[in-house]
Protein backbone atom coordinates (compact mmCIF):
# COMPACT_ATOMS: atom_id res chain seq x y z
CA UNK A 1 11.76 -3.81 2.98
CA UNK A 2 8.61 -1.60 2.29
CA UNK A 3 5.03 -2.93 1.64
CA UNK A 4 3.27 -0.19 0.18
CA UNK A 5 -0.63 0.04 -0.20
CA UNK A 6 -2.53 1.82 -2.73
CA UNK A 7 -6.22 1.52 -1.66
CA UNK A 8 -8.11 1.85 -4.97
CA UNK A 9 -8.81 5.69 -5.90
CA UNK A 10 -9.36 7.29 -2.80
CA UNK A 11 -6.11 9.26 -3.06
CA UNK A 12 -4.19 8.18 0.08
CA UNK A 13 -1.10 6.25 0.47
CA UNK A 14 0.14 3.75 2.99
CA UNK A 15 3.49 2.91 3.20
CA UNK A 16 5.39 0.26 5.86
CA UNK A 17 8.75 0.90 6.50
CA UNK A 18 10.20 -2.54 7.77
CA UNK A 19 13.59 -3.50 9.58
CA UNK A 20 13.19 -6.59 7.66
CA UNK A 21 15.57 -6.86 6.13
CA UNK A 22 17.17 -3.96 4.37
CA UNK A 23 17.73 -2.91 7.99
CA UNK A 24 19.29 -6.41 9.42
CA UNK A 25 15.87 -7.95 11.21
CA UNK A 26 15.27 -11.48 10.14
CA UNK A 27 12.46 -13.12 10.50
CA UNK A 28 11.87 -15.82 13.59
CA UNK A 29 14.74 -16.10 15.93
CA UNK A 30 16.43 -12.48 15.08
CA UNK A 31 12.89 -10.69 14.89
CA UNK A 32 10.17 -9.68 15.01
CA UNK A 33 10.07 -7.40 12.25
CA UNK A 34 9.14 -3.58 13.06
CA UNK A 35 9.18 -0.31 11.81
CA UNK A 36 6.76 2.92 11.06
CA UNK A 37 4.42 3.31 9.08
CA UNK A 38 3.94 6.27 7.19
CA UNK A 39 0.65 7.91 5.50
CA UNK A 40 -0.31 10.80 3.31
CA UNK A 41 -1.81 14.29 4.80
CA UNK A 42 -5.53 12.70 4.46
CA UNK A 43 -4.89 9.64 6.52
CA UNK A 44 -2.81 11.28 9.28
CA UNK A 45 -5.31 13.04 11.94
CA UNK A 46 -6.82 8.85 11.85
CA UNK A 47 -3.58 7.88 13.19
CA UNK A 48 -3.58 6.39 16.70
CA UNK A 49 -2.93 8.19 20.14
CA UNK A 50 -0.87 9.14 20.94
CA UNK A 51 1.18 10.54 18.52
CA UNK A 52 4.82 11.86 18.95
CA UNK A 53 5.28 15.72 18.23
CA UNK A 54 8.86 17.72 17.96
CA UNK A 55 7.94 20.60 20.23
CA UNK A 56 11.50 22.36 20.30
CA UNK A 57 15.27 21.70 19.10
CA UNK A 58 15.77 17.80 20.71
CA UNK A 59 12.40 18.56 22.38
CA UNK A 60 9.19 16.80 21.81
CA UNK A 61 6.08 14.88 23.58
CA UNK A 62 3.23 12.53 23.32
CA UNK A 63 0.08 14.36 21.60
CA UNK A 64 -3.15 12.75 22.58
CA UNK A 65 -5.82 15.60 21.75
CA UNK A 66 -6.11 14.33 18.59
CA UNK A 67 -10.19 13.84 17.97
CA UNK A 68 -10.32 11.98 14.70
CA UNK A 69 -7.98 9.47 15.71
CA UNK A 70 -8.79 5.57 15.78
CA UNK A 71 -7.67 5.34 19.31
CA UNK A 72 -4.90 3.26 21.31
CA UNK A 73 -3.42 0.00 19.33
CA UNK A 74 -2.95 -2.47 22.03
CA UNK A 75 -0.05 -1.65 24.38
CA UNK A 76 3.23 -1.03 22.26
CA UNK A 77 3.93 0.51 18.71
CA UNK A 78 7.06 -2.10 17.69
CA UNK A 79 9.84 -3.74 19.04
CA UNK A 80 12.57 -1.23 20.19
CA UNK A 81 15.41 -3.21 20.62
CA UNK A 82 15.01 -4.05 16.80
CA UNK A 83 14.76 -0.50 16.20
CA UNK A 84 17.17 0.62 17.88
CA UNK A 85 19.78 -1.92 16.34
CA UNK A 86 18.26 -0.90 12.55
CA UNK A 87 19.19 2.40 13.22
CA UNK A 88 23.05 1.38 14.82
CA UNK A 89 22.83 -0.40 11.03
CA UNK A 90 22.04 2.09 8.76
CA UNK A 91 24.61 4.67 11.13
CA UNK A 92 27.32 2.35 11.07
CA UNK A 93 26.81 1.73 6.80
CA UNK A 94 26.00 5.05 5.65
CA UNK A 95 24.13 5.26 2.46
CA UNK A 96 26.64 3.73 0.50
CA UNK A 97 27.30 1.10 3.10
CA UNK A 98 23.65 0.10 2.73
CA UNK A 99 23.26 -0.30 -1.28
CA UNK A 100 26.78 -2.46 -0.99
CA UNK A 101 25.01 -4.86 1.25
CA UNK A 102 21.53 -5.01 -0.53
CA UNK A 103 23.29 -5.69 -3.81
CA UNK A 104 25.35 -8.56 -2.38
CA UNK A 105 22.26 -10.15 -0.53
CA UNK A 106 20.26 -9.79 -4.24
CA UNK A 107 23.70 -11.37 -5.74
CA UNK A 108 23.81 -13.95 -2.57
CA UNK A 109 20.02 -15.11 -3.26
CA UNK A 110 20.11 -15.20 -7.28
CA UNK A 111 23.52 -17.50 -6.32
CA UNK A 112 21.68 -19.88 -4.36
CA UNK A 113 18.62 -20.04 -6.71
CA UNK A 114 21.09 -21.38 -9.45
CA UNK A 115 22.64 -23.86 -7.70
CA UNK A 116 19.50 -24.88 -6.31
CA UNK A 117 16.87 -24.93 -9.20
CA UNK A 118 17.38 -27.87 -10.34
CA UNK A 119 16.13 -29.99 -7.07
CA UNK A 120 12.92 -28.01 -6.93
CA UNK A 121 10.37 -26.88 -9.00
CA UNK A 122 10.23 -23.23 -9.45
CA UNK A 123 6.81 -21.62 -9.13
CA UNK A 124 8.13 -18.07 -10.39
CA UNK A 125 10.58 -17.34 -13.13
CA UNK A 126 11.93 -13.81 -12.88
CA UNK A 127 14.96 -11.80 -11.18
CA UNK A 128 15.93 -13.12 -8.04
CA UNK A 129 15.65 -10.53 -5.26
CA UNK A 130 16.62 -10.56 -1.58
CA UNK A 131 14.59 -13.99 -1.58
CA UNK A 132 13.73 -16.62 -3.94
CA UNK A 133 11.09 -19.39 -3.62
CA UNK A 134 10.98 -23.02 -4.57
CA UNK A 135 8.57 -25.76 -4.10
CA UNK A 136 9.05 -29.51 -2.51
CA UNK A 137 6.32 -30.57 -4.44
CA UNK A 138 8.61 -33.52 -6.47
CA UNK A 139 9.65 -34.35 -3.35
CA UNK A 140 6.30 -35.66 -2.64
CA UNK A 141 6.49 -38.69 -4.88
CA UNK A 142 9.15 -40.47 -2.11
CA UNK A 143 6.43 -39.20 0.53
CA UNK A 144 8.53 -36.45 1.70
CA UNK A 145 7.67 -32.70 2.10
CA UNK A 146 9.02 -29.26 2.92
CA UNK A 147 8.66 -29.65 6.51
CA UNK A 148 10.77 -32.94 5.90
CA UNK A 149 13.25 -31.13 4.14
CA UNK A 150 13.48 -28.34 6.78
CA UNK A 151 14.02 -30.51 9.82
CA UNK A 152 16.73 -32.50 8.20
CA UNK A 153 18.78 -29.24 7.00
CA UNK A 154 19.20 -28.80 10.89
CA UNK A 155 21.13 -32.21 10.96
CA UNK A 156 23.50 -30.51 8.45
CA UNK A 157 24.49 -27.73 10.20
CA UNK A 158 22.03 -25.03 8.59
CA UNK A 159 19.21 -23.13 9.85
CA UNK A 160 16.36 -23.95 7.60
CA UNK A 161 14.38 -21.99 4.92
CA UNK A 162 10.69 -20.34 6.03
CA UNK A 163 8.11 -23.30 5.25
CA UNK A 164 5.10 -23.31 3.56
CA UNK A 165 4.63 -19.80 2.67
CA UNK A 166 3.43 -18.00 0.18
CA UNK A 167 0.77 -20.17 0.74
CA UNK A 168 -0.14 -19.95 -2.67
CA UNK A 169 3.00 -22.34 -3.77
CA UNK A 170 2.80 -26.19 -2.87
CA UNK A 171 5.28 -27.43 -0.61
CA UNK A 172 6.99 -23.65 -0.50
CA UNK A 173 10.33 -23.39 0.45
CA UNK A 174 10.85 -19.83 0.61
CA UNK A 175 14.91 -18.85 1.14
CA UNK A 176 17.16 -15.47 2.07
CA UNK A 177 20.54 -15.65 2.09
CA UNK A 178 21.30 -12.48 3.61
CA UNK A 179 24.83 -10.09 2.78
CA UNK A 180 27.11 -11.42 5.47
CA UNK A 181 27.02 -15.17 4.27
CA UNK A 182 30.46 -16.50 2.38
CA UNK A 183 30.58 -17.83 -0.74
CA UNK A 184 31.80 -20.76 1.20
CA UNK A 185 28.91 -20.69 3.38
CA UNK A 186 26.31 -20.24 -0.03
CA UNK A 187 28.11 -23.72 -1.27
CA UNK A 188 27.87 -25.64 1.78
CA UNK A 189 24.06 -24.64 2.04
CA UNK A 190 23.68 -25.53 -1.55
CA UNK A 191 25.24 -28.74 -1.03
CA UNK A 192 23.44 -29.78 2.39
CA UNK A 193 20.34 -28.97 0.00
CA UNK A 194 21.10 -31.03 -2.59
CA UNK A 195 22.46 -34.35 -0.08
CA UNK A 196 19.11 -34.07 1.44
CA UNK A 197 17.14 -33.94 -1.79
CA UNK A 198 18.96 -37.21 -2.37
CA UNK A 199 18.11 -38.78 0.65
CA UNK A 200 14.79 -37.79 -0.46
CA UNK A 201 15.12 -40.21 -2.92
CA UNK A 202 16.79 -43.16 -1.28
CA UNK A 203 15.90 -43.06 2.47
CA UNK A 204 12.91 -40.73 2.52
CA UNK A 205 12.34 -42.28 6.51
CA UNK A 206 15.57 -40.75 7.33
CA UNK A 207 13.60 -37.15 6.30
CA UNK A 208 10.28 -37.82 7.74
CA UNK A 209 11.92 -38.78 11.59
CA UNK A 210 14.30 -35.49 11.09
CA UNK A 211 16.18 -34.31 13.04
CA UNK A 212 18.30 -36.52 14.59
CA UNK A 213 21.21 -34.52 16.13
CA UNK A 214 18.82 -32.09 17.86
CA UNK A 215 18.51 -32.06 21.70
CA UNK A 216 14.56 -31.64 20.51
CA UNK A 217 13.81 -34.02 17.50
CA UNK A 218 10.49 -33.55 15.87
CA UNK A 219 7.27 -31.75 17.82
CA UNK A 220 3.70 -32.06 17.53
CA UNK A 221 3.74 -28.63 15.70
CA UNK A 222 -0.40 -28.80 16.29
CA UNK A 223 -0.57 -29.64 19.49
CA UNK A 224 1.95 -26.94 20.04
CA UNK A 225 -0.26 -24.52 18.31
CA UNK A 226 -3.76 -25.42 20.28
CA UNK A 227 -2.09 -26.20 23.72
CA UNK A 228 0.87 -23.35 23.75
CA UNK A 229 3.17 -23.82 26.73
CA UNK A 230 4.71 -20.64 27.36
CA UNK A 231 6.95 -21.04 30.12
CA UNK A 232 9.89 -23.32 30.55
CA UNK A 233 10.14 -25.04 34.39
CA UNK A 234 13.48 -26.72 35.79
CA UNK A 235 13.50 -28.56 38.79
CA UNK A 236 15.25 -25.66 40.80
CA UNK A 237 12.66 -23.44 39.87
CA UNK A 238 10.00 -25.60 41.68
CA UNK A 239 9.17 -24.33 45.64
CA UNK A 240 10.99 -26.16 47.96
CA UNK A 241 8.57 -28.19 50.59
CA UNK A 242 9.00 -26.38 54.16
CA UNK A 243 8.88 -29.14 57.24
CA UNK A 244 7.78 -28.51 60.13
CA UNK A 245 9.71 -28.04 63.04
């Protein structure tokens, strides 16, 4: 995936080379996404220290005499475990390899979007990509909403669809179905979709408690957010009282 910046006139370009997803890095669980980014002659004495420079054949170091530059970005430049396994990807695949599997995750998503379009409304009507969104926002008359939606897809089986983003679609229920998914697998995601949309409609409850198979069911997602707990304790990892002898 590349997000590419043009900033007005001033004659530079900035270009982000992600792992997401051309180069197998999901979002969430199987992320997060990395990758360089890369920057026209102009913008590169700015770029931070330190920089790495090929000194030799297989030979190069860490340049930090660079004046111009903006400085240190925190403490780490990615994720190299994601890097490393985008580049085991694009190896293994080869340059054919890699336009096979981006045409069948375009064909997997604009498959989903057709079996799926008419549940939801659909904010954008053009080629299907890699990803396709939808909005919940019907959903909303039986007092249910993408989050709903999203927690009851895990009692099917199915990891669920990013929520609420863009944030400039109501009730956004954004999907990618990636290159490795069946056709079996597309039509039993489909159809999970499409019993929960009618649930929707005749037990909307069952939604709103979702999920209900899950050793977690449903968290305070806000609480979560302002009070983050970042470490999981079990009972054996609690110090063991010493008596005295």
């Amino acid at each position: 995936m590349l997000g590419h910046s043009r900033p007005g006139d001033m004659g530079f370009d900035l270009v982000h080379l992600n792992t997401h997803k051309t180069f197998s890095t999901p979002h969430g669980g199987g992320g997060p996404g990395a990758g360089p980014v890369v920057v026209r002659d102009i913008l590169e004495p700015y770029l931070p220290t330190p920089v790495l420079t090929k000194t030799g054949v297989h030979q190069y170091t860490l340049d930090y005499d660079r004046p111009k530059s903006i400085g240190k970005v925190r403490s780490f430049y990615g994720n190299f475990g994601v890097l490393v396994r985008a580049y085991a990807y694009i190896r293994a695949l080869g340059a054919d390899g890699l336009r096979e599997v981006s045409d069948a995750a375009v064909l997997n998503a604009t498959y989903v979007a057709a079996g799926v379009r008419d549940l939801f409304d659909v904010p954008y009507e053009r080629p299907v990509m890699h990803e396709f969104v939808v909005s919940a926002e019907p959903l909303r008359q039986y007092g249910v909403r993408a989050l709903d939606v999203a927690k009851r897809l895990l009692d099917y089986g199915v990891h669920p669809p990013t929520t609420y983003f863009p944030l400039i679609v109501k009730e956004a229920l954004m999907m990618e179905p990636t290159e490795t998914e069946s056709k079996d697998d597309l039509d039993a995601f489909v159809a999970a979709l499409r019993a929960v949309v009618e649930e929707a409609r005749t037990d909307p409850e069952l939604l709103r408690t979702a999920p209900h198979t899950m050793p977690v069911k449903r968290l305070d997602e806000v609480l979560a957010a302002r009070h983050p707990v970042l470490r999981q304790r079990f009972s054996e990892d609690e110090p063991t009282a010493v008596r005295p002898t």
